[in-house]
N, C-alpha and C. Protein backbone atom coordinates (compact mmCIF):
# COMPACT_ATOMS: atom_id res chain seq x y z
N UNK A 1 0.84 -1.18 0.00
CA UNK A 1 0.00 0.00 0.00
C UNK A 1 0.88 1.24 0.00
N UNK A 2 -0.07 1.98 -0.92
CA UNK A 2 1.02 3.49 -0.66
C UNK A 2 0.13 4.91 -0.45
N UNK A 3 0.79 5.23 0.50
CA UNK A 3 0.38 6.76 1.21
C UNK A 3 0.86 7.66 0.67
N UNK A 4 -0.31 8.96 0.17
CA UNK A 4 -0.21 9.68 -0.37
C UNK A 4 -0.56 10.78 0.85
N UNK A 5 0.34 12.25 1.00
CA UNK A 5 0.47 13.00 2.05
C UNK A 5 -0.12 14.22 0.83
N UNK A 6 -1.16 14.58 1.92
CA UNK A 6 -1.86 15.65 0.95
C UNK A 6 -1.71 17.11 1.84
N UNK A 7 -1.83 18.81 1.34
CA UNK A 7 -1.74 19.56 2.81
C UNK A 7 -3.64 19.39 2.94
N UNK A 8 -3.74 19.72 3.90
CA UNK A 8 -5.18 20.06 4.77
C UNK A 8 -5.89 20.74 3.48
N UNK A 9 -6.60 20.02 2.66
CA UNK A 9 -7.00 20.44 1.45
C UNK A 9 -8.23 19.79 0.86
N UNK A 10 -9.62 20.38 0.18
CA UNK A 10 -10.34 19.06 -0.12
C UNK A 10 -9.75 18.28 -1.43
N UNK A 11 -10.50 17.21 -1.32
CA UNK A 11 -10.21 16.12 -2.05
C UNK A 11 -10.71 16.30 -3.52
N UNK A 12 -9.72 16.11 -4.36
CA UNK A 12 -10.79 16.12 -5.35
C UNK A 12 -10.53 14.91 -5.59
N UNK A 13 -11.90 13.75 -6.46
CA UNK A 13 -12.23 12.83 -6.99
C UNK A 13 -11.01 12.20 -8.20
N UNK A 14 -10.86 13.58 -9.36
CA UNK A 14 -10.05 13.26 -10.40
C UNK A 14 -8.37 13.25 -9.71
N UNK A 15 -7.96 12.87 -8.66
CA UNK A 15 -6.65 13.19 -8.06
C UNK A 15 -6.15 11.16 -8.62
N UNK A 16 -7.11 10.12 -8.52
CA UNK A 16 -6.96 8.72 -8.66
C UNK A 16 -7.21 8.48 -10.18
N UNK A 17 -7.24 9.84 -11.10
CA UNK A 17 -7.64 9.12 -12.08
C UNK A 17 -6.40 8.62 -13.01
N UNK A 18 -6.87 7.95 -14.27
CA UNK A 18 -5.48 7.29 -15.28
C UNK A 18 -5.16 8.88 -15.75
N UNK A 19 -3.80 8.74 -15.66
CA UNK A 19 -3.02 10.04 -15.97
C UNK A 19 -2.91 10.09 -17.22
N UNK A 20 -2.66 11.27 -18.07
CA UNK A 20 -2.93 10.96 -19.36
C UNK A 20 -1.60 12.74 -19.55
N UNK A 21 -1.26 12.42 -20.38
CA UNK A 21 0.03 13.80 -20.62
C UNK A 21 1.69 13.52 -20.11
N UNK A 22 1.58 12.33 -19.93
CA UNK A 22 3.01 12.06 -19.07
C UNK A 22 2.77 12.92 -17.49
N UNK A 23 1.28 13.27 -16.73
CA UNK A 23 1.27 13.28 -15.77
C UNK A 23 1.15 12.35 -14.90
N UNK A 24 0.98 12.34 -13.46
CA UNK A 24 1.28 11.72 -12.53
C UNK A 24 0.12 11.02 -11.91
N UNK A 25 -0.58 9.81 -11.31
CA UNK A 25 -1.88 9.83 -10.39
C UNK A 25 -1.25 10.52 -9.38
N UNK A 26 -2.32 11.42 -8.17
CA UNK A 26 -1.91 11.90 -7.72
C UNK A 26 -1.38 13.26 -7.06
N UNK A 27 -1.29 13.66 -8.71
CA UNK A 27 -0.86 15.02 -8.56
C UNK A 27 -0.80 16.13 -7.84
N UNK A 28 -1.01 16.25 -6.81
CA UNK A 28 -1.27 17.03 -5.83
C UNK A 28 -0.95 16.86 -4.69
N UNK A 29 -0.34 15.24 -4.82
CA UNK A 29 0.42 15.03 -3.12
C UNK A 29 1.91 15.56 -3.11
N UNK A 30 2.11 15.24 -1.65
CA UNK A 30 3.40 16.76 -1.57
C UNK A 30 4.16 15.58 -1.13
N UNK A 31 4.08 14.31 -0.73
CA UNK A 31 4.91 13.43 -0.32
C UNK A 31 4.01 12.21 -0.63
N UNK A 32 4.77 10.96 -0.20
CA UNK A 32 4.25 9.27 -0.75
C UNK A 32 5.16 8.32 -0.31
N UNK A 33 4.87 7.00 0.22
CA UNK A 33 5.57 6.08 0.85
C UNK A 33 5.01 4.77 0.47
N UNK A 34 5.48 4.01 1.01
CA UNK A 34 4.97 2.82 1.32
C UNK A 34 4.72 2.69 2.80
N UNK A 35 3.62 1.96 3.51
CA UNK A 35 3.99 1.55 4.69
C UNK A 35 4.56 0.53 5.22
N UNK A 36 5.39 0.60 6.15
CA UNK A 36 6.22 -0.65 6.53
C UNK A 36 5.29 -1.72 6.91
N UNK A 37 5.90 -3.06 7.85
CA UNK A 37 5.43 -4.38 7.81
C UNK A 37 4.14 -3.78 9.26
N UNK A 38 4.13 -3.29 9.90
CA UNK A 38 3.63 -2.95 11.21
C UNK A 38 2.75 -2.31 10.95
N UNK A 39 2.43 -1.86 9.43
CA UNK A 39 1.11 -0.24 9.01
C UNK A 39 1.49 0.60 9.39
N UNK A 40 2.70 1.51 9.39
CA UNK A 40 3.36 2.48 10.00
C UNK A 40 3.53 3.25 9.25
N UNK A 41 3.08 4.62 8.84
CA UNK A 41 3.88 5.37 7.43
C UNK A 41 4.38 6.73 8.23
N UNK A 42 5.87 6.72 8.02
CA UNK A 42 6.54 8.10 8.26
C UNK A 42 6.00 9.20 7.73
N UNK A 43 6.18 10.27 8.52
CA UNK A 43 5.14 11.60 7.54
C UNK A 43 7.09 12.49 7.91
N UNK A 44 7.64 12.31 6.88
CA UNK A 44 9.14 13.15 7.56
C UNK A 44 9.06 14.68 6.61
N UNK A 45 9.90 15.21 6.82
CA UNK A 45 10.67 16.23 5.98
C UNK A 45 9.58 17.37 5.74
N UNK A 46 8.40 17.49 6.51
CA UNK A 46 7.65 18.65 6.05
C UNK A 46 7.35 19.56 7.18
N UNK A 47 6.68 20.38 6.51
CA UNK A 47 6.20 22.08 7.48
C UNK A 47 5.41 21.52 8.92
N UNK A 48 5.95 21.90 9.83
CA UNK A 48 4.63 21.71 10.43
C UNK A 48 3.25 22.27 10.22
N UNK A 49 2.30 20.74 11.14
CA UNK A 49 0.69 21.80 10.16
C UNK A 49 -0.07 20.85 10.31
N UNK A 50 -1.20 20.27 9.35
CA UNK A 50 -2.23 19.55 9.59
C UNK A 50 -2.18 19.05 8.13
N UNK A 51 -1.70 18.05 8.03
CA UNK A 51 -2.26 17.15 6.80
C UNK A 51 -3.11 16.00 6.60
N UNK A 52 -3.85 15.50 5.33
CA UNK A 52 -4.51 14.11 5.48
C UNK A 52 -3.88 13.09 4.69
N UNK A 53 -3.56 12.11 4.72
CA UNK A 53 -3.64 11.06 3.99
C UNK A 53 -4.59 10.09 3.30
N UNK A 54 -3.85 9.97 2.45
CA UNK A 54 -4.86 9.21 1.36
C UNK A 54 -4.12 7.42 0.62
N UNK A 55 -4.81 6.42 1.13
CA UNK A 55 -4.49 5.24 1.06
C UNK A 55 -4.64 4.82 -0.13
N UNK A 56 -3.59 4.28 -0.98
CA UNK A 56 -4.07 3.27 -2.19
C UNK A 56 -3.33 2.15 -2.20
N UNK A 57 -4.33 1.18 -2.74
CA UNK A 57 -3.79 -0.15 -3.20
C UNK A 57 -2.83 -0.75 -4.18
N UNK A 58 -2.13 -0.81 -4.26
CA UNK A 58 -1.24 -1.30 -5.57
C UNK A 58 -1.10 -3.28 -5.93
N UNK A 59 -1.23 -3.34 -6.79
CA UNK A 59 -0.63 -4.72 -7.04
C UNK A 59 0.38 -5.08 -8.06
N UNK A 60 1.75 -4.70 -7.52
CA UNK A 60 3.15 -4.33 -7.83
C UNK A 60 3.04 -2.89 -8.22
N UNK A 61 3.36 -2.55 -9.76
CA UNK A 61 3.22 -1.46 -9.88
C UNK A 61 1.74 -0.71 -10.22
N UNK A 62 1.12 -1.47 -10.35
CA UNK A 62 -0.29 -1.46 -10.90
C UNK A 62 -1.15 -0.76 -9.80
N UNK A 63 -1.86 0.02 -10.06
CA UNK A 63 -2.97 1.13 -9.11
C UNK A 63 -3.92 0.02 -9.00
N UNK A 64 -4.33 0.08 -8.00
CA UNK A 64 -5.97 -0.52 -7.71
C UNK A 64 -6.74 0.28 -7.46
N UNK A 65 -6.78 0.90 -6.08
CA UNK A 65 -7.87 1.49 -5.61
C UNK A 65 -7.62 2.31 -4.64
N UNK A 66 -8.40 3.62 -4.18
CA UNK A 66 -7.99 3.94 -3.03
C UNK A 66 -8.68 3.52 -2.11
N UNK A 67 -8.08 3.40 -1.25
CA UNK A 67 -8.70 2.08 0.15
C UNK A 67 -9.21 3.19 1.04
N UNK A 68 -8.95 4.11 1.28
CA UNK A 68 -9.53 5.40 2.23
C UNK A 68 -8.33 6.35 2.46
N UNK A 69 -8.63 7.59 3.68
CA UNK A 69 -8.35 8.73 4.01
C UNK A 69 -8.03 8.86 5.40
N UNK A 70 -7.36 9.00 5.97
CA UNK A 70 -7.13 9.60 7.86
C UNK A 70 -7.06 11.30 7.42
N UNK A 71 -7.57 11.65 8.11
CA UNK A 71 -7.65 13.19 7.73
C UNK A 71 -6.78 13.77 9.17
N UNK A 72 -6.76 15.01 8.59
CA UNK A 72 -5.83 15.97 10.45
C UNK A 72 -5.12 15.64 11.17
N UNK A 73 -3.83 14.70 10.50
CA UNK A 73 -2.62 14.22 10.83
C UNK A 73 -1.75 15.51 11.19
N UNK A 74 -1.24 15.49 12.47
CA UNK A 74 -1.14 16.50 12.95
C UNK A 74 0.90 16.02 13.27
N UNK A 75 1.42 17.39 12.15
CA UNK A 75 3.43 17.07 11.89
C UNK A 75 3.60 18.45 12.71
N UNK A 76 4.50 17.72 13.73
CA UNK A 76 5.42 19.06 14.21
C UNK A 76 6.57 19.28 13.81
N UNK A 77 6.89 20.55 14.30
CA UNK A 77 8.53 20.94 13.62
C UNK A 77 9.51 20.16 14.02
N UNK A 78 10.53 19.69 13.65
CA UNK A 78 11.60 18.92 13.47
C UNK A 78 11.25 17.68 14.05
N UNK A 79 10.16 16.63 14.12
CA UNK A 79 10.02 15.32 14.45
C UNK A 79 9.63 14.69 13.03
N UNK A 80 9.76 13.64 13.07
CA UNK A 80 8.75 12.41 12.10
C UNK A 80 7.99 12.06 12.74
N UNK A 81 6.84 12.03 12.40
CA UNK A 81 5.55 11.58 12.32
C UNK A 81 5.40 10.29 12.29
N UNK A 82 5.09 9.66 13.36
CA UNK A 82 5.06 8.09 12.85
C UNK A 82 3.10 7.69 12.87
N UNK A 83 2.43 7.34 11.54
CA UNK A 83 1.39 7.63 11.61
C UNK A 83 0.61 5.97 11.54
N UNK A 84 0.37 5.17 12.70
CA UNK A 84 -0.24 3.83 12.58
C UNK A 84 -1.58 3.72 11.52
N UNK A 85 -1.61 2.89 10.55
CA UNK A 85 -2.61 2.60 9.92
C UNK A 85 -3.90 1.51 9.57
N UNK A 86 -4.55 1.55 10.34
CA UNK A 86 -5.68 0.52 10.44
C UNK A 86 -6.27 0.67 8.96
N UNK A 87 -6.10 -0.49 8.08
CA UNK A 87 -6.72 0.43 7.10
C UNK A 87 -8.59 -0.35 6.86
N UNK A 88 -8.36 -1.04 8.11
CA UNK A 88 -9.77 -1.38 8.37
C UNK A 88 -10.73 -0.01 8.88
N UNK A 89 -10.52 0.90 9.24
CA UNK A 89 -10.96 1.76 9.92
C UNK A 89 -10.58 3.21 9.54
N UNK A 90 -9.81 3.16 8.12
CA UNK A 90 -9.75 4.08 6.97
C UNK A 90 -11.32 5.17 6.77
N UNK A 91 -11.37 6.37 7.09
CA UNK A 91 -12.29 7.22 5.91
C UNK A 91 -12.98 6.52 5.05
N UNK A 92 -14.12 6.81 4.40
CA UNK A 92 -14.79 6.40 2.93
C UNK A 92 -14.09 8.03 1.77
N UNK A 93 -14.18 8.77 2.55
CA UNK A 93 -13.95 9.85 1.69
C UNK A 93 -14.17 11.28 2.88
N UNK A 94 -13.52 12.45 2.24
CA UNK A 94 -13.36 13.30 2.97
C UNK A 94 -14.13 14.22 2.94
């Protein structure tokens, strides 16, 4: 699964769509990971502030789906963020 770090922003719908221009899915996230073996995704290297995340599925490189949203992930100045992910208990949408 990979986490997409969005700032405190609404969602738009066309952000998952097939990219078409040599653009990106996505486009609008400011960071992206994988989560480790534990559901753990680092939120490092940014402003402090209030961001949401946005969950998608992959199967290898291949997009599936987005699985949901944690919204008002809350990064302070000079820490990492260590952000646990239930993704049973994921958002439907924001």
């Amino acid at each position: 699964m990979i986490v997409f770090t969005y700032e405190d922003v609404p969602w738009a719908e066309t952000e998952a769509d097939e990219p078409t221009c040599q653009k990106s899915r996505f486009p609008n996230a400011i960071s992206s990971g994988k989560m480790d073996d534990e559901s753990d995704y680092k939120v490092s290297l940014l402003a402090a502030g209030t961001y949401d995340l946005f969950v998608a599925g992959y199967d290898g490189a291949d997009f599936g789906e987005v699985l949901g949203f944690m919204s008002d992930i809350q990064v302070q100045r000079e820490q990492t963020t260590i952000q646990n992910i239930d993704t049973d208990a994921l958002e439907p949408s924001l």
